[in-house]
C-alpha atoms as a PDB file:
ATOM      1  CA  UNK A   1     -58.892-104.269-110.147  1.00  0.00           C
ATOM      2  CA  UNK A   2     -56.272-106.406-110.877  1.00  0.00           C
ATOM      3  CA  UNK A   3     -56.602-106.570-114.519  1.00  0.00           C
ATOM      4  CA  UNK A   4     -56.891-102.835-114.427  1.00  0.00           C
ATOM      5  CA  UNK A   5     -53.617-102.534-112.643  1.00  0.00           C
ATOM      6  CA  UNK A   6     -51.452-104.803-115.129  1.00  0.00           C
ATOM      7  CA  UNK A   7     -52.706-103.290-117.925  1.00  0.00           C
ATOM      8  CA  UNK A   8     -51.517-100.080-116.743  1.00  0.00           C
ATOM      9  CA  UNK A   9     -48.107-101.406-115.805  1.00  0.00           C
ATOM     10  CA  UNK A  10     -48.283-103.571-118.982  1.00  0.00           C
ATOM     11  CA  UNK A  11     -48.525-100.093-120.853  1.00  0.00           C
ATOM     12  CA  UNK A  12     -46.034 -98.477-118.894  1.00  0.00           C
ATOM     13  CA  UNK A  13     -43.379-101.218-119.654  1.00  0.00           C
ATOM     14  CA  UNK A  14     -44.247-100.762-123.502  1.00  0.00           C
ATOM     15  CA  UNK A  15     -44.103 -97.148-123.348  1.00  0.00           C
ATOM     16  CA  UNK A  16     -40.502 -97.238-121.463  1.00  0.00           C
ATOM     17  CA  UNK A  17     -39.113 -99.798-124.404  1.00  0.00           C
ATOM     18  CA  UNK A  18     -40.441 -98.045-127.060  1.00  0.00           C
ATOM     19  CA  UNK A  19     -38.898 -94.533-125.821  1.00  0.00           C
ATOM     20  CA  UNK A  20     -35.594 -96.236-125.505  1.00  0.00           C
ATOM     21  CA  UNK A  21     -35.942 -97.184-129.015  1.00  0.00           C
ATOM     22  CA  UNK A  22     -36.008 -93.722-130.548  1.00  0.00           C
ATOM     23  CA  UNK A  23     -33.583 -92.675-128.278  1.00  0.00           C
ATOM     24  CA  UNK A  24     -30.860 -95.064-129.053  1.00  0.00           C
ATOM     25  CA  UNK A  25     -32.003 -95.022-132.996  1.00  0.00           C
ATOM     26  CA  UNK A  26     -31.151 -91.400-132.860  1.00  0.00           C
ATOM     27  CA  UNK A  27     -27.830 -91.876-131.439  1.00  0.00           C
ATOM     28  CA  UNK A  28     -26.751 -94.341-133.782  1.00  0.00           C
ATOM     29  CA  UNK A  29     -27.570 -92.567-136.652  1.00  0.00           C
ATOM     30  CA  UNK A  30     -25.108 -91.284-138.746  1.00  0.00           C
ATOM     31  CA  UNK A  31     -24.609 -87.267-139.366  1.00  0.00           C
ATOM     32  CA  UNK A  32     -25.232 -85.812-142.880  1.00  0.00           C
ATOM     33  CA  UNK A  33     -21.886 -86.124-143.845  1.00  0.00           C
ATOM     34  CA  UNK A  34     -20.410 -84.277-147.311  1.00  0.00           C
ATOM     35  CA  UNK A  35     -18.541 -86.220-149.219  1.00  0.00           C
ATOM     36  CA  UNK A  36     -16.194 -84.041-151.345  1.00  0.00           C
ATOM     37  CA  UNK A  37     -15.289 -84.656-154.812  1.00  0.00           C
ATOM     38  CA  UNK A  38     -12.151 -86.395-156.367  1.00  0.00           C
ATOM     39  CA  UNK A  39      -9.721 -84.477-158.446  1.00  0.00           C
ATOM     40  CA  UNK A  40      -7.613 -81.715-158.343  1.00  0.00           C
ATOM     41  CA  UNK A  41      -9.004 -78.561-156.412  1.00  0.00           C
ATOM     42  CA  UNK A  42      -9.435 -76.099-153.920  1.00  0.00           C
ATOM     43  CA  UNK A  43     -11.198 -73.302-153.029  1.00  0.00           C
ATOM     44  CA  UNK A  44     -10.776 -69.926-150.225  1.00  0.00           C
ATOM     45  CA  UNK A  45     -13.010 -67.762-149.174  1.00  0.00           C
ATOM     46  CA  UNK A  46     -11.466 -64.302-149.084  1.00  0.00           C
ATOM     47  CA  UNK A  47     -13.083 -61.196-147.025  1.00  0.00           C
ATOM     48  CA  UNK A  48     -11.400 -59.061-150.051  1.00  0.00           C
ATOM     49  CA  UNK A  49     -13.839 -58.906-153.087  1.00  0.00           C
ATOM     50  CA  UNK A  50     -12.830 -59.402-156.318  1.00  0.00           C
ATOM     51  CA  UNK A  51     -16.016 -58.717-158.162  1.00  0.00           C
ATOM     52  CA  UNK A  52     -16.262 -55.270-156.592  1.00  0.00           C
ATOM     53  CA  UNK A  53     -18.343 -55.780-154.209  1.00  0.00           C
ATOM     54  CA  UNK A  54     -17.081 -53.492-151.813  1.00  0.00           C
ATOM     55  CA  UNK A  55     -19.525 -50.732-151.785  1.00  0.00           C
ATOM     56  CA  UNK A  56     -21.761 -51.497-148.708  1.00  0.00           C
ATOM     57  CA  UNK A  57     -22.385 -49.438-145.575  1.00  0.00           C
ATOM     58  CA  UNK A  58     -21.333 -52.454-144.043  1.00  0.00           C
ATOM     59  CA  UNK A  59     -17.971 -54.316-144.789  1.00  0.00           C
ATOM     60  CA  UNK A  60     -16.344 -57.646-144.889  1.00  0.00           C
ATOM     61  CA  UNK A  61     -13.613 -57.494-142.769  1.00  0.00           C
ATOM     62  CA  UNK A  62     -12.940 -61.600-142.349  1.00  0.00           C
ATOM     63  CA  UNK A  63     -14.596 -65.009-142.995  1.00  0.00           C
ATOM     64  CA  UNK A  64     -14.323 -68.146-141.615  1.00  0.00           C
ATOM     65  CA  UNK A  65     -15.366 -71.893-142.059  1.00  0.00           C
ATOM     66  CA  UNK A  66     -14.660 -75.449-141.465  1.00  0.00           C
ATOM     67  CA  UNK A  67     -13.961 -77.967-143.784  1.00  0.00           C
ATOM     68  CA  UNK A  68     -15.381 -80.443-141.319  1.00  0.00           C
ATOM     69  CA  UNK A  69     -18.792 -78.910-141.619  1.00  0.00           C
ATOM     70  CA  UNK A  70     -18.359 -79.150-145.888  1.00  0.00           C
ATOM     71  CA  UNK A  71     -16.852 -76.198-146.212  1.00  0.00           C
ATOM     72  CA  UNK A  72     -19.541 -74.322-144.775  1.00  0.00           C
ATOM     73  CA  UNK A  73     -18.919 -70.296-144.206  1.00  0.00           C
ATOM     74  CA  UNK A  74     -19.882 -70.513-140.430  1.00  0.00           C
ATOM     75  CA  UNK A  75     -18.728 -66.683-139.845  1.00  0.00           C
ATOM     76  CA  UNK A  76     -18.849 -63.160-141.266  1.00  0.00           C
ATOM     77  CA  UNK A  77     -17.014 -60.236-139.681  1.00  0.00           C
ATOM     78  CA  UNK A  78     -17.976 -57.268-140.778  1.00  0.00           C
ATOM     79  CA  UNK A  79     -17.494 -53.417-139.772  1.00  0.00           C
ATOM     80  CA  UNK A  80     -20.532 -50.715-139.758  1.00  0.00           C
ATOM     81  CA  UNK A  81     -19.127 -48.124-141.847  1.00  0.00           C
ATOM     82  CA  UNK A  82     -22.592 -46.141-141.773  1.00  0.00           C
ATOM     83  CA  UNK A  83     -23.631 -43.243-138.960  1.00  0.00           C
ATOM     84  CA  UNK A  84     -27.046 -45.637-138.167  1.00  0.00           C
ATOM     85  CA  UNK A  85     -27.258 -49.147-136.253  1.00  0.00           C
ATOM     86  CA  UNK A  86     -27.910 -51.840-137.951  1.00  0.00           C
ATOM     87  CA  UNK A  87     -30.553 -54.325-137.168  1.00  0.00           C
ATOM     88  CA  UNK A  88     -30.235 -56.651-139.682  1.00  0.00           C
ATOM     89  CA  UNK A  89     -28.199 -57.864-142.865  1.00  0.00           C
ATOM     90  CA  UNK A  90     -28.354 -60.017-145.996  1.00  0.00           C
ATOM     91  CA  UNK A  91     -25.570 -61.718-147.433  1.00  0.00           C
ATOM     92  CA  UNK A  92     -24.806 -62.882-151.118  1.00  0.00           C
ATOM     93  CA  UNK A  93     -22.417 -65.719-151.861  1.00  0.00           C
ATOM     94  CA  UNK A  94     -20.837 -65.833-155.562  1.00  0.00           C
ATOM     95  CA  UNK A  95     -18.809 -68.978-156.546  1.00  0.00           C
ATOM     96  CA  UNK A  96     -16.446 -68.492-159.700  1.00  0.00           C
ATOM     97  CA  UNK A  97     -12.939 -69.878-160.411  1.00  0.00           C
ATOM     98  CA  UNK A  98      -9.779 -68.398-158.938  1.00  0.00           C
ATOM     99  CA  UNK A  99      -8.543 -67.630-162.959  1.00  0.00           C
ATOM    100  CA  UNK A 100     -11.811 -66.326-163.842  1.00  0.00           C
ATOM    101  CA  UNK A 101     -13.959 -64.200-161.244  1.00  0.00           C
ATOM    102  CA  UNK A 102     -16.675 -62.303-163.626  1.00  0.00           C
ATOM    103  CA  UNK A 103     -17.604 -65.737-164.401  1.00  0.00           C
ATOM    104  CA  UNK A 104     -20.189 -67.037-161.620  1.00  0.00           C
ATOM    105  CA  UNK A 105     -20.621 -70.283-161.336  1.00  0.00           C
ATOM    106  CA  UNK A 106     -23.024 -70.279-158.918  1.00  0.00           C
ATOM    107  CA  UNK A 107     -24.940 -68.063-156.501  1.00  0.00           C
ATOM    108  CA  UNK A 108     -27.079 -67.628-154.203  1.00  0.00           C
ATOM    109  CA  UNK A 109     -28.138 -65.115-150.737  1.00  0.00           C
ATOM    110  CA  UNK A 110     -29.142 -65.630-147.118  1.00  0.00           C
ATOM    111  CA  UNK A 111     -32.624 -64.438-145.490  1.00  0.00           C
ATOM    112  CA  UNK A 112     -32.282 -61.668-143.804  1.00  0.00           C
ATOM    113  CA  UNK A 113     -29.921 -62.484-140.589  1.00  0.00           C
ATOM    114  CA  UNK A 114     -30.590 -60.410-137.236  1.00  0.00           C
ATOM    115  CA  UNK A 115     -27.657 -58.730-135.692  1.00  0.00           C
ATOM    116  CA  UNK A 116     -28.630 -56.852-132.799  1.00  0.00           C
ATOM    117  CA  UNK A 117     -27.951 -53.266-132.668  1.00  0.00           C
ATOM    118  CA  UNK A 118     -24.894 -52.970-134.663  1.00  0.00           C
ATOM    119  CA  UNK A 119     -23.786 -49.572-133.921  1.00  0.00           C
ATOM    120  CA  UNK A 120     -21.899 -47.418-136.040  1.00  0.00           C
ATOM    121  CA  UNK A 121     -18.229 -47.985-136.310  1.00  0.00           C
ATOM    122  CA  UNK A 122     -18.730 -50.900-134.855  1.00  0.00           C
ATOM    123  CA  UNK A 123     -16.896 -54.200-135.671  1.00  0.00           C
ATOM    124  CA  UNK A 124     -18.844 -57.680-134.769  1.00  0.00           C
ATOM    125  CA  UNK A 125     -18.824 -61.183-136.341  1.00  0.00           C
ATOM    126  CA  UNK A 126     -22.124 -62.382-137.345  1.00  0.00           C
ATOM    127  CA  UNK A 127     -22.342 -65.948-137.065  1.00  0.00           C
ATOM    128  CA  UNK A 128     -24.763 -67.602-139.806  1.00  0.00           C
ATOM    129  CA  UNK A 129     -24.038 -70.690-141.962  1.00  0.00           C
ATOM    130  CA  UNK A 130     -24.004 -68.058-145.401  1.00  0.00           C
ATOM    131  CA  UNK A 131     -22.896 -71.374-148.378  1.00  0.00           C
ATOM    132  CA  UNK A 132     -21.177 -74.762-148.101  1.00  0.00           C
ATOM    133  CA  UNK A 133     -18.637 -75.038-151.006  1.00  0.00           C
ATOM    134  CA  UNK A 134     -20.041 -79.338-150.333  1.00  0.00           C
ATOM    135  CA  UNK A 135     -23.743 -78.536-151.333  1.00  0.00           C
ATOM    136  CA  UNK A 136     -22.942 -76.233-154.366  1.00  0.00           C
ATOM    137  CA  UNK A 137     -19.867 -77.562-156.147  1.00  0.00           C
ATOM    138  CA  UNK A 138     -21.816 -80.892-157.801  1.00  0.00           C
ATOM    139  CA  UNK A 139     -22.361 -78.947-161.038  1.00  0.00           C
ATOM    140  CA  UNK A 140     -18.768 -78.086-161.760  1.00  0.00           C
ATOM    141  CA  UNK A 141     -17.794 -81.696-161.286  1.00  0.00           C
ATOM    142  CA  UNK A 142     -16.692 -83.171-164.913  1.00  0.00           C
ATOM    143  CA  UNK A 143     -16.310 -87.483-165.758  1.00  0.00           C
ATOM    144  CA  UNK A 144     -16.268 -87.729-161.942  1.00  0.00           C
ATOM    145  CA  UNK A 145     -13.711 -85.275-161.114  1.00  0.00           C
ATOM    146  CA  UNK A 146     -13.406 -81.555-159.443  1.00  0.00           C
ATOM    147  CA  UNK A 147     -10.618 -79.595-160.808  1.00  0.00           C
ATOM    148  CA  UNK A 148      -9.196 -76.150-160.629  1.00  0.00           C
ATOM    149  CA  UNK A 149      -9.186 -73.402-158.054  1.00  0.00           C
ATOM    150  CA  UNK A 150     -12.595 -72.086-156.786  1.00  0.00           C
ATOM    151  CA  UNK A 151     -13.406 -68.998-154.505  1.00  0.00           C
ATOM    152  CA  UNK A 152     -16.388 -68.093-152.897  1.00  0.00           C
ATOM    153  CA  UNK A 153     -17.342 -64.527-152.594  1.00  0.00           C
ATOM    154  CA  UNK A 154     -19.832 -63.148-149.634  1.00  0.00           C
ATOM    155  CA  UNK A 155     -20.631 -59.767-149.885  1.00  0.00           C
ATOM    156  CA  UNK A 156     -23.731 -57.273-148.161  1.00  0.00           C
ATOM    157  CA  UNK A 157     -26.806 -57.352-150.530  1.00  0.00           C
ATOM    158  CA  UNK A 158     -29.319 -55.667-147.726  1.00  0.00           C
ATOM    159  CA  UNK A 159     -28.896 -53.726-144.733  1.00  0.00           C
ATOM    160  CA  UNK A 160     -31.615 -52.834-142.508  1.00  0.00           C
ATOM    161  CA  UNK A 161     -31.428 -49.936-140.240  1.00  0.00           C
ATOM    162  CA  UNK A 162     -33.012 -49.927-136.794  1.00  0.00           C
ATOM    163  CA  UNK A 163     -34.616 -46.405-137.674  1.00  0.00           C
ATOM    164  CA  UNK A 164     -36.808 -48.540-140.177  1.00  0.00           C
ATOM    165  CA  UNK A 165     -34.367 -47.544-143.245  1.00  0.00           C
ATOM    166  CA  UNK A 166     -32.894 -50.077-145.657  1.00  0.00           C
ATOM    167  CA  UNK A 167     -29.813 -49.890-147.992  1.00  0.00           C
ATOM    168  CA  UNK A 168     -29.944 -52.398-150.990  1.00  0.00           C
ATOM    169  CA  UNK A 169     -27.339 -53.422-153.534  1.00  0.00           C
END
């Protein structure tokens, strides 16, 4: 009985130290930081597009991000231009220098994001990390440098409609 009853408090101790462990490994660890390049650059994200892309029942209306989180566009507001509710949208991202915009230098689109019942006329910001300029710009980097001025475009690719209807680009 009394074997029985330090092996179960022997467990118990192990169990305790090894769950304190993990929990202080996670703590120390380090966030997934991006590094950003050297060189001469920026880059904006503007809700106007320049490539055009302004043709969607739903609109761009403002973006934001934080340079803290790589440059990651954390928020879309857009305006429901359309006489249905929207349940749901997809976003593209297009990344092309400030001097040249018809040439993409990278791209890429969200899964479809839920918003609710976006009602017509309605103006909401849709909050949805869409592209971090910190995981795409590694290509455009030359001898170890980033140079000139980049944008990043986000525009509606798909809209779904809560009546079951969709609108694609």
């Amino acid at each position: 009985m009394k074997f029985k009853l330090l092996s179960i408090m022997l467990l118990a101790l192990i169990f305790t130290i090894s769950t304190s462990f993990q929990i202080y490994a996670q703590q120390t660890e380090k966030p997934n930081k991006i590094e950003f390049p050297l060189g001469k650059w920026s880059f904006s994200y503007p809700p106007i597009s320049r490539l055009g892309l302004a043709d969607a029942p739903a609109q761009i209306v403002s973006t934001t991000g934080d340079v803290k989180d790589g440059g990651t566009i954390t928020k879309v507001g857009l305006e429901n231009l359309s006489s249905k509710t929207i349940a749901a949208i997809k976003f593209q991202w297009y990344l092309f220098r400030e001097e040249s915009p018809q040439k993409i230098a990278a791209q890429g689109e969200t899964p479809v994001v839920g918003v609710g019942r976006f009602q017509p006329k309605e103006t909401r910001e849709v909050e949805y990390p869409i592209v971090s300029f910190g995981k795409i710009y590694k290509p455009l980097v030359k001898n170890g440098k980033l140079e000139g001025e980049f944008v990043i475009e986000v525009a509606v690719s798909e809209i779904l409609y809560d009546d079951g209807s969709k609108w694609k680009r």
